[in-house]
Structure formats: structure tokens, C-alpha cells
PDB file of N, CA and C in Angstrom:
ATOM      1  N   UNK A   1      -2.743 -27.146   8.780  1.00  0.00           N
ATOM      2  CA  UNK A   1      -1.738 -26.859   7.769  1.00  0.00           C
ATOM      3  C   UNK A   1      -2.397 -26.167   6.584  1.00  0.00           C
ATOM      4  N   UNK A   2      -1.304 -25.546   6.158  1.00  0.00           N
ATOM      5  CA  UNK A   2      -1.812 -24.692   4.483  1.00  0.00           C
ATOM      6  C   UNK A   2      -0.742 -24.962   3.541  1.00  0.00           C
ATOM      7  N   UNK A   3      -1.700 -25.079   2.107  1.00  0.00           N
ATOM      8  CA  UNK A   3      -0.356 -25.335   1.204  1.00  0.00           C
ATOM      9  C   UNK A   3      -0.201 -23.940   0.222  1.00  0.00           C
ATOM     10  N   UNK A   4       0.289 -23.894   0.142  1.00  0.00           N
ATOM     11  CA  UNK A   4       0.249 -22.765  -1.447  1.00  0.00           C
ATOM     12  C   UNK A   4       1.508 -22.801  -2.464  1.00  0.00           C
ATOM     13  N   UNK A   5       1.325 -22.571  -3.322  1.00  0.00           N
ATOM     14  CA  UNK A   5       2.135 -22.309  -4.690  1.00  0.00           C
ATOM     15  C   UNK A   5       2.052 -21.093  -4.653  1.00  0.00           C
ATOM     16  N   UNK A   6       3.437 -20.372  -5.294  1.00  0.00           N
ATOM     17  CA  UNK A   6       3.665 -19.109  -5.855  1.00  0.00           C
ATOM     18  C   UNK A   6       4.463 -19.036  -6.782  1.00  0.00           C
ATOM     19  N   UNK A   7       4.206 -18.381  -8.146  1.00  0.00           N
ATOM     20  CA  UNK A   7       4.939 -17.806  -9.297  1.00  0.00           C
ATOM     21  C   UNK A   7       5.537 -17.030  -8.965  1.00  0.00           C
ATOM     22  N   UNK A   8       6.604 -16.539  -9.463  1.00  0.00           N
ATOM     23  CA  UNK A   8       7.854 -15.739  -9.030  1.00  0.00           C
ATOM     24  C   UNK A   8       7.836 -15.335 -10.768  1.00  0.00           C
ATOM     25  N   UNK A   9       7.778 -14.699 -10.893  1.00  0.00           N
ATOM     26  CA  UNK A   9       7.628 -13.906 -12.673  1.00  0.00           C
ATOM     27  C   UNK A   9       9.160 -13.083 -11.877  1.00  0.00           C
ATOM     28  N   UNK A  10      10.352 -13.354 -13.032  1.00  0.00           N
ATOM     29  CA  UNK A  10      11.542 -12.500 -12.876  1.00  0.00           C
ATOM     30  C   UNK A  10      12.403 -13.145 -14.162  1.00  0.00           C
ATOM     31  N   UNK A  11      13.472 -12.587 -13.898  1.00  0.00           N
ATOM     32  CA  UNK A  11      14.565 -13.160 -15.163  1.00  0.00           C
ATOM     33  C   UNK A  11      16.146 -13.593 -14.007  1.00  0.00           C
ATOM     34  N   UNK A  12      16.036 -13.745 -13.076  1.00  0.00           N
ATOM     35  CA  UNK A  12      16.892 -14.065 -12.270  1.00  0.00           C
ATOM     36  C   UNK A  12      17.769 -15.911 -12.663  1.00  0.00           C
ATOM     37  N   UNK A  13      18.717 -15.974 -13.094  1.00  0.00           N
ATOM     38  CA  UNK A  13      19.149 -17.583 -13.202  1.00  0.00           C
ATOM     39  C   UNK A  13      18.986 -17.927 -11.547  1.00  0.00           C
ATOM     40  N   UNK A  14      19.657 -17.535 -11.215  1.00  0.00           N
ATOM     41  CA  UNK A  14      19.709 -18.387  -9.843  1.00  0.00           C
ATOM     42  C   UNK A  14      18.704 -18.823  -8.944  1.00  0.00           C
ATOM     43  N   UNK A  15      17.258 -17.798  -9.046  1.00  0.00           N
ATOM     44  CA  UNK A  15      16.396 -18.084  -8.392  1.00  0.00           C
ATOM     45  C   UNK A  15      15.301 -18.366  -8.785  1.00  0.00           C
ATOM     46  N   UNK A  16      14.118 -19.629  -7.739  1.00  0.00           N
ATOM     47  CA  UNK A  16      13.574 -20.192  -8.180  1.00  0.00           C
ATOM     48  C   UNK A  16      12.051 -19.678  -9.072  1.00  0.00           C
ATOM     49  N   UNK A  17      11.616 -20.443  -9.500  1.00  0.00           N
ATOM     50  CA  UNK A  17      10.537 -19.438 -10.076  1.00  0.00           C
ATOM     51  C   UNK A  17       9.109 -20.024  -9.540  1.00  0.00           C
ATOM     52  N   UNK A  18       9.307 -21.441  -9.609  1.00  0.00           N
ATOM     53  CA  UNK A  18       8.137 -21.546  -8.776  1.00  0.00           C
ATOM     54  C   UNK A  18       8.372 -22.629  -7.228  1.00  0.00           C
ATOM     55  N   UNK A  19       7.408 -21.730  -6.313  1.00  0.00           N
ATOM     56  CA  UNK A  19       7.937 -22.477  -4.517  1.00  0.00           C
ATOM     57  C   UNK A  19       6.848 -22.720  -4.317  1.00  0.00           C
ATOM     58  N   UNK A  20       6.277 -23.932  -4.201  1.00  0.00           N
ATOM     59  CA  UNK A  20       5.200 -24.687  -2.915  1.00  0.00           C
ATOM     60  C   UNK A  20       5.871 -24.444  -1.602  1.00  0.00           C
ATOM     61  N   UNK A  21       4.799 -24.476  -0.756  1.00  0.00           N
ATOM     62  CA  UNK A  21       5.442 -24.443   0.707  1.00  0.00           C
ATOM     63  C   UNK A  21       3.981 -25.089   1.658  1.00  0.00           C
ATOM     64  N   UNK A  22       4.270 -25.602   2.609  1.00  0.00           N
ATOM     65  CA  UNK A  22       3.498 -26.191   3.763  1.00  0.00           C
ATOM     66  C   UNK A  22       3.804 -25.732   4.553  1.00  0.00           C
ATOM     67  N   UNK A  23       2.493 -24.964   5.081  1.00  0.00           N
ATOM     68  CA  UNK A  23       3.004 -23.867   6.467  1.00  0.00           C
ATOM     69  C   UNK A  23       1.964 -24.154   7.393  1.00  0.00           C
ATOM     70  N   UNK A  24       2.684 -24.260   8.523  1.00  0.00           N
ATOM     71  CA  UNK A  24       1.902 -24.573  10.072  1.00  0.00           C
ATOM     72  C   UNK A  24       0.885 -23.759  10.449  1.00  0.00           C
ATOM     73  N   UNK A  25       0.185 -23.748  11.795  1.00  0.00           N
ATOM     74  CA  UNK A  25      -1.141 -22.702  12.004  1.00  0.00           C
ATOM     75  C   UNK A  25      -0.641 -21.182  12.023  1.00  0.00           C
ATOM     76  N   UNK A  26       0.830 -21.476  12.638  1.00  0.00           N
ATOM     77  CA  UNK A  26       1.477 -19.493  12.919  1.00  0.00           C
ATOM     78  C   UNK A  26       2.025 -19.605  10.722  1.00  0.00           C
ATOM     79  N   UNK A  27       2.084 -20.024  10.468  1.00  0.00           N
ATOM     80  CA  UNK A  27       2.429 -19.570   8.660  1.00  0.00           C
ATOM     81  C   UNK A  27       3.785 -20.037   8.875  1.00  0.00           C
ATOM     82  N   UNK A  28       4.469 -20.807   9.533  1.00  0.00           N
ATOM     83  CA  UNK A  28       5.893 -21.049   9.295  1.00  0.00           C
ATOM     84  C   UNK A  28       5.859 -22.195   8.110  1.00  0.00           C
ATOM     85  N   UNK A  29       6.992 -21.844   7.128  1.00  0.00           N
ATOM     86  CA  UNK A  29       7.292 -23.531   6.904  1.00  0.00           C
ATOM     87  C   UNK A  29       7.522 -24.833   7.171  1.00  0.00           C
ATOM     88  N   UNK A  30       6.928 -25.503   6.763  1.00  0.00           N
ATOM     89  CA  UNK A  30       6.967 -26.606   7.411  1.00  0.00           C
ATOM     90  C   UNK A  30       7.759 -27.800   6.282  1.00  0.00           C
ATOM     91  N   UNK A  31       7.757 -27.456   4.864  1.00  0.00           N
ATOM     92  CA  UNK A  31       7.840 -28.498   3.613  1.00  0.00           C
ATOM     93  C   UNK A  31       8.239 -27.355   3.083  1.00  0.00           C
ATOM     94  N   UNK A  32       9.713 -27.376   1.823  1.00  0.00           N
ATOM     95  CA  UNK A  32       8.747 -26.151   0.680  1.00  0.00           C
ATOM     96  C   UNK A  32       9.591 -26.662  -0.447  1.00  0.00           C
ATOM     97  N   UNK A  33       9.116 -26.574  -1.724  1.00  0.00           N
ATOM     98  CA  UNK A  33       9.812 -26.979  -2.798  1.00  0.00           C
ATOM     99  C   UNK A  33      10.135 -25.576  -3.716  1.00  0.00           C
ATOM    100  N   UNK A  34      11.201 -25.780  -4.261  1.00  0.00           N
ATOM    101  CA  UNK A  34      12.013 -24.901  -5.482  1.00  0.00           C
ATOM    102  C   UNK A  34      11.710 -25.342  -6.467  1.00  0.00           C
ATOM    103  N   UNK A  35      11.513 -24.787  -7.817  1.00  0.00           N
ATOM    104  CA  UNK A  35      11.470 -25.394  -8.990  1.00  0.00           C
ATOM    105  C   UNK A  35      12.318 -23.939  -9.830  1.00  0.00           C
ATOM    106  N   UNK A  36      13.552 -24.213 -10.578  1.00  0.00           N
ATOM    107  CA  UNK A  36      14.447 -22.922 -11.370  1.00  0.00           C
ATOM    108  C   UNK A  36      13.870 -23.387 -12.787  1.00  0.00           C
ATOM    109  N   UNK A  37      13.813 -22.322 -13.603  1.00  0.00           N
ATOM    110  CA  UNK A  37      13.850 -22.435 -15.141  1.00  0.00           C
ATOM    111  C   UNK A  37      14.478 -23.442 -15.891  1.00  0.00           C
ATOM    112  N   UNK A  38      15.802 -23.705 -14.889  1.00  0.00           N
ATOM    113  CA  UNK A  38      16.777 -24.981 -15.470  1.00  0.00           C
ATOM    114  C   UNK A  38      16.227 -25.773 -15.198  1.00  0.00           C
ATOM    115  N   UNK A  39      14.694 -26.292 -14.466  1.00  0.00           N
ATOM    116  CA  UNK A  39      14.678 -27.075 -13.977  1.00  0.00           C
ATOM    117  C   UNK A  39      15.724 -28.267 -12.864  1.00  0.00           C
ATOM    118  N   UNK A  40      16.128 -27.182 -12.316  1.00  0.00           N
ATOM    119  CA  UNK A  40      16.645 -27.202 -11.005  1.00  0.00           C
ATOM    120  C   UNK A  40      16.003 -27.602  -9.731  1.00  0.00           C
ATOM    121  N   UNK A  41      15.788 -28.527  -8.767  1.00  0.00           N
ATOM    122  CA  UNK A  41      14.954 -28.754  -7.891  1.00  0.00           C
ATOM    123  C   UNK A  41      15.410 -28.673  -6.677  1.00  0.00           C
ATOM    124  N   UNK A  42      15.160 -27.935  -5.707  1.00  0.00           N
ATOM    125  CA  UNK A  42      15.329 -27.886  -4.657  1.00  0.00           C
ATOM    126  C   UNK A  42      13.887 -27.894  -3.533  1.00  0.00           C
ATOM    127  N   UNK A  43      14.500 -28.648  -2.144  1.00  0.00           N
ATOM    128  CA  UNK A  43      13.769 -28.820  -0.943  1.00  0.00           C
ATOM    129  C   UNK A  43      14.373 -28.726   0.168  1.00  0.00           C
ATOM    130  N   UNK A  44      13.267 -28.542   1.176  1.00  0.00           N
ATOM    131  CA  UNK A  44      13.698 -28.602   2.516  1.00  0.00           C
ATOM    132  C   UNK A  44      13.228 -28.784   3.382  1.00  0.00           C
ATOM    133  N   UNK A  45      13.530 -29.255   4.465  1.00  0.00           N
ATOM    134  CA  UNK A  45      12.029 -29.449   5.954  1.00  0.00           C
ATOM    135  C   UNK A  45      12.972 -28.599   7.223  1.00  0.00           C
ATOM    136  N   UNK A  46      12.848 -29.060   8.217  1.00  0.00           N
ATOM    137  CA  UNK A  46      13.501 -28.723   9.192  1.00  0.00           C
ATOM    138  C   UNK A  46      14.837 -29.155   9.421  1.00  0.00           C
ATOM    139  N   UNK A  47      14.974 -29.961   8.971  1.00  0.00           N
ATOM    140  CA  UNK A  47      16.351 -30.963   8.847  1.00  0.00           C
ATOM    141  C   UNK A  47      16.900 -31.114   7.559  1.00  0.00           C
ATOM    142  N   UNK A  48      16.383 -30.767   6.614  1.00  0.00           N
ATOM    143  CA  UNK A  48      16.672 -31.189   5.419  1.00  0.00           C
ATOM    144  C   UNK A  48      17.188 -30.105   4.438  1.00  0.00           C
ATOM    145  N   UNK A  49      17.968 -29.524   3.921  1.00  0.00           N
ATOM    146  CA  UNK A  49      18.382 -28.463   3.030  1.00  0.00           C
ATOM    147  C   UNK A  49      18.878 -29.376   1.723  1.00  0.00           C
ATOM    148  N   UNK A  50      17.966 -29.305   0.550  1.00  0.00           N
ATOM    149  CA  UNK A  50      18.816 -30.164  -0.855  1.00  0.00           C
ATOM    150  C   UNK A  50      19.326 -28.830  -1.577  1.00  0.00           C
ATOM    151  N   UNK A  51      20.037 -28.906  -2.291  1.00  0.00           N
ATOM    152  CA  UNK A  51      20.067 -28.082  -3.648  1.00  0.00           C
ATOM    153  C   UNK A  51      19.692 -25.582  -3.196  1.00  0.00           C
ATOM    154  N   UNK A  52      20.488 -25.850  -1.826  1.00  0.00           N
ATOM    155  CA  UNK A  52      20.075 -24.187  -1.440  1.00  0.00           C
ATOM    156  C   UNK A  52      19.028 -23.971  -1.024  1.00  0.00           C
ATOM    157  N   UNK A  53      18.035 -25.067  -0.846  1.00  0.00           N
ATOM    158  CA  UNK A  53      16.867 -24.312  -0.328  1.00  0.00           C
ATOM    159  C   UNK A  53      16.824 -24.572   1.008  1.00  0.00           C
ATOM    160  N   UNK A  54      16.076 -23.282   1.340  1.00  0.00           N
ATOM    161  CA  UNK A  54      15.526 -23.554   3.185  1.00  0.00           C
ATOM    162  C   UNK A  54      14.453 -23.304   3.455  1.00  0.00           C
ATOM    163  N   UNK A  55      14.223 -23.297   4.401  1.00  0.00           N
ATOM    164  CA  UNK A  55      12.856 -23.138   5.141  1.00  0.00           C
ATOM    165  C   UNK A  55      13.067 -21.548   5.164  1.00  0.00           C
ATOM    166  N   UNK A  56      12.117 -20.426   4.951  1.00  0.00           N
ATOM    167  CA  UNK A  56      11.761 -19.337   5.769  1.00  0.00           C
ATOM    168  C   UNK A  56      12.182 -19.243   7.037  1.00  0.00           C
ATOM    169  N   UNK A  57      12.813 -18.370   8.213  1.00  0.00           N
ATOM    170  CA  UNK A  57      12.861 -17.922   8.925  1.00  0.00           C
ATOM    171  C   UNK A  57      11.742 -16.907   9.370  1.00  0.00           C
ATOM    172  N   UNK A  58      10.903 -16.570   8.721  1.00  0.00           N
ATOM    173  CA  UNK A  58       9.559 -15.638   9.376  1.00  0.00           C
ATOM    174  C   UNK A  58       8.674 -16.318   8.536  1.00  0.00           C
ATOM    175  N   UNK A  59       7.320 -15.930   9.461  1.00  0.00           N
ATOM    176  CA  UNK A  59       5.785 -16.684   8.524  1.00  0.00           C
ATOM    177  C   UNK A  59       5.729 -16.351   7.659  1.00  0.00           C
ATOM    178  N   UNK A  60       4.859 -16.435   6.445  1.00  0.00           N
ATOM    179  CA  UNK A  60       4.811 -16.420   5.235  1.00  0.00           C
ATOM    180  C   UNK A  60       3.083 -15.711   5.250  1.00  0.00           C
ATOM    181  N   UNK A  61       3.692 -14.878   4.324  1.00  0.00           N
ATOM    182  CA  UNK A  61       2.365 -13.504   3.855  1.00  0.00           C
ATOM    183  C   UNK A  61       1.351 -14.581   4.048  1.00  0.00           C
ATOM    184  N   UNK A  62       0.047 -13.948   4.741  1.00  0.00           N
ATOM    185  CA  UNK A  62      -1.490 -14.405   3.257  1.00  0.00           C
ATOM    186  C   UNK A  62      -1.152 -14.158   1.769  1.00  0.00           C
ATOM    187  N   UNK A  63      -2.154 -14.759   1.261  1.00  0.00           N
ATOM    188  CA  UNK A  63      -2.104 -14.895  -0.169  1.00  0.00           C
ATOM    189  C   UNK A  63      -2.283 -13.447  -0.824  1.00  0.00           C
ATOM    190  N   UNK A  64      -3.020 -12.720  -0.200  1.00  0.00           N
ATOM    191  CA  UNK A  64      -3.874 -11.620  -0.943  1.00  0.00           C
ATOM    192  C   UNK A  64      -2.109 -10.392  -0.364  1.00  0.00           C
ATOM    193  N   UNK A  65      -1.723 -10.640   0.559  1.00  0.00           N
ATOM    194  CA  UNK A  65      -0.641  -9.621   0.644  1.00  0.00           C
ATOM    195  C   UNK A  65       0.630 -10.518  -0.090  1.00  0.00           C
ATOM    196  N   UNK A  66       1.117 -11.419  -0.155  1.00  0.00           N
ATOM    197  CA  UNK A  66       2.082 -11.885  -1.357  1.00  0.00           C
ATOM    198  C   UNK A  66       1.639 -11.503  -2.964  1.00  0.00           C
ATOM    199  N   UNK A  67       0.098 -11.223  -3.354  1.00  0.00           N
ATOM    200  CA  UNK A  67      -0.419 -10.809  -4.432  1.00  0.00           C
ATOM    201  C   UNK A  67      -0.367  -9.687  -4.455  1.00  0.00           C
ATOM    202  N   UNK A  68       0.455  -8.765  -3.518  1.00  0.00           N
ATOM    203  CA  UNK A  68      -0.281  -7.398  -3.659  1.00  0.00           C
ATOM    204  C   UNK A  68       1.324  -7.077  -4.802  1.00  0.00           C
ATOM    205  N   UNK A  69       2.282  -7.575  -4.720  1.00  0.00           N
ATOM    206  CA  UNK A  69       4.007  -7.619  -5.267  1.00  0.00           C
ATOM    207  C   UNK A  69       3.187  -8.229  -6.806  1.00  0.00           C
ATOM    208  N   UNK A  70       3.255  -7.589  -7.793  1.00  0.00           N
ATOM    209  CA  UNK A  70       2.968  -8.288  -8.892  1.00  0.00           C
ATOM    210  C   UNK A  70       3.831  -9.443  -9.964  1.00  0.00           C
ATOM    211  N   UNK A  71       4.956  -9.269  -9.005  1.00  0.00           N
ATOM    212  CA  UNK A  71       5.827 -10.186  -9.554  1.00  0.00           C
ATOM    213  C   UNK A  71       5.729 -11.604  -8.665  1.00  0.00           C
ATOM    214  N   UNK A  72       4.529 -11.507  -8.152  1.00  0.00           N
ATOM    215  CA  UNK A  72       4.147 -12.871  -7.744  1.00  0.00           C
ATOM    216  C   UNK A  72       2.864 -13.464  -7.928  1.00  0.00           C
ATOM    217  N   UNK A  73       2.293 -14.233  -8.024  1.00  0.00           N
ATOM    218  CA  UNK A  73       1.153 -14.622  -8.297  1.00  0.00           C
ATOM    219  C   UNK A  73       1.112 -15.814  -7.255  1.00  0.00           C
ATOM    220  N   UNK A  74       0.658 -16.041  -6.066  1.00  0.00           N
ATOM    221  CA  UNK A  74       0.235 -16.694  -4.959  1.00  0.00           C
ATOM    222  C   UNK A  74      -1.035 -17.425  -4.993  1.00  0.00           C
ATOM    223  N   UNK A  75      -1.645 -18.815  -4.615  1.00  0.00           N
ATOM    224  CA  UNK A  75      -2.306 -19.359  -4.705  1.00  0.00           C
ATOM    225  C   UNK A  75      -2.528 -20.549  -3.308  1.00  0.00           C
ATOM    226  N   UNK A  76      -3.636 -20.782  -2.857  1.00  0.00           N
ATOM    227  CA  UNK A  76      -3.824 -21.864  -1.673  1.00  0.00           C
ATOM    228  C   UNK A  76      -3.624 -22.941  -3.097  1.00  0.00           C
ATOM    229  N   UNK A  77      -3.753 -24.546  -2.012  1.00  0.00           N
ATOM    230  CA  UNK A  77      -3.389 -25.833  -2.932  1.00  0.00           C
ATOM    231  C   UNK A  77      -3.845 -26.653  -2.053  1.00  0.00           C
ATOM    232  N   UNK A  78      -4.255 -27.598  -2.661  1.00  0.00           N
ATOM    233  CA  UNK A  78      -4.657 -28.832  -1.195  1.00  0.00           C
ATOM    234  C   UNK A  78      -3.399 -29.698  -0.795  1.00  0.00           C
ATOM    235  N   UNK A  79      -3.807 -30.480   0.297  1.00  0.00           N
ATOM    236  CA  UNK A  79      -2.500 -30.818   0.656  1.00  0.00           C
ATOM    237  C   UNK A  79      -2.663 -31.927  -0.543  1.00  0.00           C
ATOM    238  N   UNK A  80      -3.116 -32.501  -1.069  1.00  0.00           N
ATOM    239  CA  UNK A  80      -3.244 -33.932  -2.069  1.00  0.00           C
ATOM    240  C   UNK A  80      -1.871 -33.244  -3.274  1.00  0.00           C
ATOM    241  N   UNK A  81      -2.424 -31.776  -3.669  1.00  0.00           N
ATOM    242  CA  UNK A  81      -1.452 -31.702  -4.767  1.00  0.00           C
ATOM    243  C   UNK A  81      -0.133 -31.659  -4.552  1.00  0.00           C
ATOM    244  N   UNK A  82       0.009 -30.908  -2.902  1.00  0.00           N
ATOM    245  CA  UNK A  82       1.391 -30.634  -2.579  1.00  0.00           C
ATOM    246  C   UNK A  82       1.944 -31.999  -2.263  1.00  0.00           C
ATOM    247  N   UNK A  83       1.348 -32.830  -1.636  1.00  0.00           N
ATOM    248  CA  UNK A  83       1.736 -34.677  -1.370  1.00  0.00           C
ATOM    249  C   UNK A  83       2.201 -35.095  -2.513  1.00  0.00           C
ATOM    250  N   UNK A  84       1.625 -34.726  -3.723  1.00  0.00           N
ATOM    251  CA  UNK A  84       1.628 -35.350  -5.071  1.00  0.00           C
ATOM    252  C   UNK A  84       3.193 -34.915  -5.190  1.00  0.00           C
ATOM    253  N   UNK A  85       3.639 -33.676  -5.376  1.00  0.00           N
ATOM    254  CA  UNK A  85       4.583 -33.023  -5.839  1.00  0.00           C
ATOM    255  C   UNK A  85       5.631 -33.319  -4.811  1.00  0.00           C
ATOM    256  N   UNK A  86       5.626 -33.178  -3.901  1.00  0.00           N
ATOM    257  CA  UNK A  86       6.753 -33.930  -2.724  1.00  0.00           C
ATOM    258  C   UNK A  86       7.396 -35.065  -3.129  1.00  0.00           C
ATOM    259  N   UNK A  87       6.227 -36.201  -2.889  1.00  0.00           N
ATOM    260  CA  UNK A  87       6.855 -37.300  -3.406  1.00  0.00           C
ATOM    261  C   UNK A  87       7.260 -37.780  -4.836  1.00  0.00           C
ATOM    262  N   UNK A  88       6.908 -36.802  -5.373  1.00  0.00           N
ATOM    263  CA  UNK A  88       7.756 -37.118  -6.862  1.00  0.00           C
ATOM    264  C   UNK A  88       8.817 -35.989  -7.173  1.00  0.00           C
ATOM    265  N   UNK A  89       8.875 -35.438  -6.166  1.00  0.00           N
ATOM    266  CA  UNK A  89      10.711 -34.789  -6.159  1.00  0.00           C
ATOM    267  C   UNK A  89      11.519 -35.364  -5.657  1.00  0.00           C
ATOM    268  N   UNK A  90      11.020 -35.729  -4.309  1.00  0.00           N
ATOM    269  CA  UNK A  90      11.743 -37.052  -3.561  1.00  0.00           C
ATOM    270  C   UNK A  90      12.157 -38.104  -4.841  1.00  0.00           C
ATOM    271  N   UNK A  91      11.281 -38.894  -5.474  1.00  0.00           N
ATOM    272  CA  UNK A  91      11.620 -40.123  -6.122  1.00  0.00           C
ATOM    273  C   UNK A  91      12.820 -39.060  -7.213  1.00  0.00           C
ATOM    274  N   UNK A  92      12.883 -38.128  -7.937  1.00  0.00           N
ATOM    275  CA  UNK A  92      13.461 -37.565  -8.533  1.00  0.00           C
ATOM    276  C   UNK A  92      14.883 -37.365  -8.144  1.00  0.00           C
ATOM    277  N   UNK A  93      15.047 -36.632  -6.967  1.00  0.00           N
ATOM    278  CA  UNK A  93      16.135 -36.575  -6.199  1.00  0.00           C
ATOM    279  C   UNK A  93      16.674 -38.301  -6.058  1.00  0.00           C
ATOM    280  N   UNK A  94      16.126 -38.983  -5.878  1.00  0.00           N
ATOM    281  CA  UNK A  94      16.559 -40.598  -5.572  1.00  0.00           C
ATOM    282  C   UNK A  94      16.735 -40.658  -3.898  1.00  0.00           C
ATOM    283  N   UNK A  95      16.108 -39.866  -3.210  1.00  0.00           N
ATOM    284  CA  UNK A  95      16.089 -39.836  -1.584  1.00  0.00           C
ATOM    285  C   UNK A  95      14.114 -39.724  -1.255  1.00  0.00           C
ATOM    286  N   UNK A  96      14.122 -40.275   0.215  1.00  0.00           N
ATOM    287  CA  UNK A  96      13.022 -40.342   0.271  1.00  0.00           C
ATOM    288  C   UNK A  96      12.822 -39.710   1.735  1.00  0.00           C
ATOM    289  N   UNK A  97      12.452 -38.156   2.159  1.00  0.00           N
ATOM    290  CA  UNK A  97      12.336 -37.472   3.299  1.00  0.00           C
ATOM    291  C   UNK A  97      10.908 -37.200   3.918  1.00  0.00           C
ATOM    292  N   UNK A  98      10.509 -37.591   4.512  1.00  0.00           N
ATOM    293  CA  UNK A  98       9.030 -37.061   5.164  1.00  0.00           C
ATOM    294  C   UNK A  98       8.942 -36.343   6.203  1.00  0.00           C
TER     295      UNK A  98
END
């Protein structure tokens, strides 16, 4: 598995600005979190859609080609931080999905 964070630099209300995601050996999603300016939270797994978000339908760039769009700023993450942040959206949401 791989984790990464990406900044989304835009002025869009509706969309999120920053997405963690957990992606399998082919780059699919596997986990990914939303975070909006409103502080809006959205997630999703395979089964799970909260608040509009979904999983990707195609793999997800390397880092260095999601960086090449400057309105993103892409980063790897260990899984500890993305665990961290899961389960305290979960407790947030008041549901608990693994």
C-alpha cells in the first residue's frame, strides 16, 4: 500500500481542497479522505460513499506526474499518519468504517 496527501490550491466551494488516499500495488484507491474549506468532510472505501466522495475509478498519478499540474502539490505519507486521520474522521462523523 501507498498513502499520499494532495493540496488542491483552487477557489472552487464545492470541491475538496485537501484528499489523502490509500492506494493498492496497481494505484487504485483503496481509503480516501476529503477535507473542503468549510471544513466539510468527506470519505469512502469500496462500500462506503459519506458526504460525495468516492473512490477513483482509474489509478492514481505518481507523485512527481500529479506535481507536474501546479495547482497541486502531492506528497507520499506513512500509513501511521493516514491511520491517524481515518480514525479521527470516523470518530468525527460518529460512524466507525474499516
Amino acid at each position: 500500500m501507498e498513502y499520499i496527501k494532495v493540496y488542491w490550491m483552487h477557489d472552487f466551494i464545492d470541491e475538496p481542497i485537501i484528499l489523502y488516499s490509500e492506494l493498492d500495488e496497481k494505484r487504485f484507491e483503496v481509503r480516501k479522505i476529503e477535507i473542503y474549506r468549510n471544513n466539510r468532510i468527506g470519505y469512502a472505501t469500496y462500500d462506503i460513499s459519506v458526504n460525495d466522495t468516492y473512490l477513483s475509478e482509474f489509478p492514481i498519478p505518481e507523485i512527481i506526474e500529479i506535481n507536474v499540474d501546479k495547482q497541486f502539490m502531492a506528497s507520499k505519507i506513512s500509513k501511521r499518519e493516514f491511520e491517524d486521520i481515518w480514525i479521527n474522521i470516523i470518530k468525527i462523523e460518529g460512524k466507525f468504517w474499516k
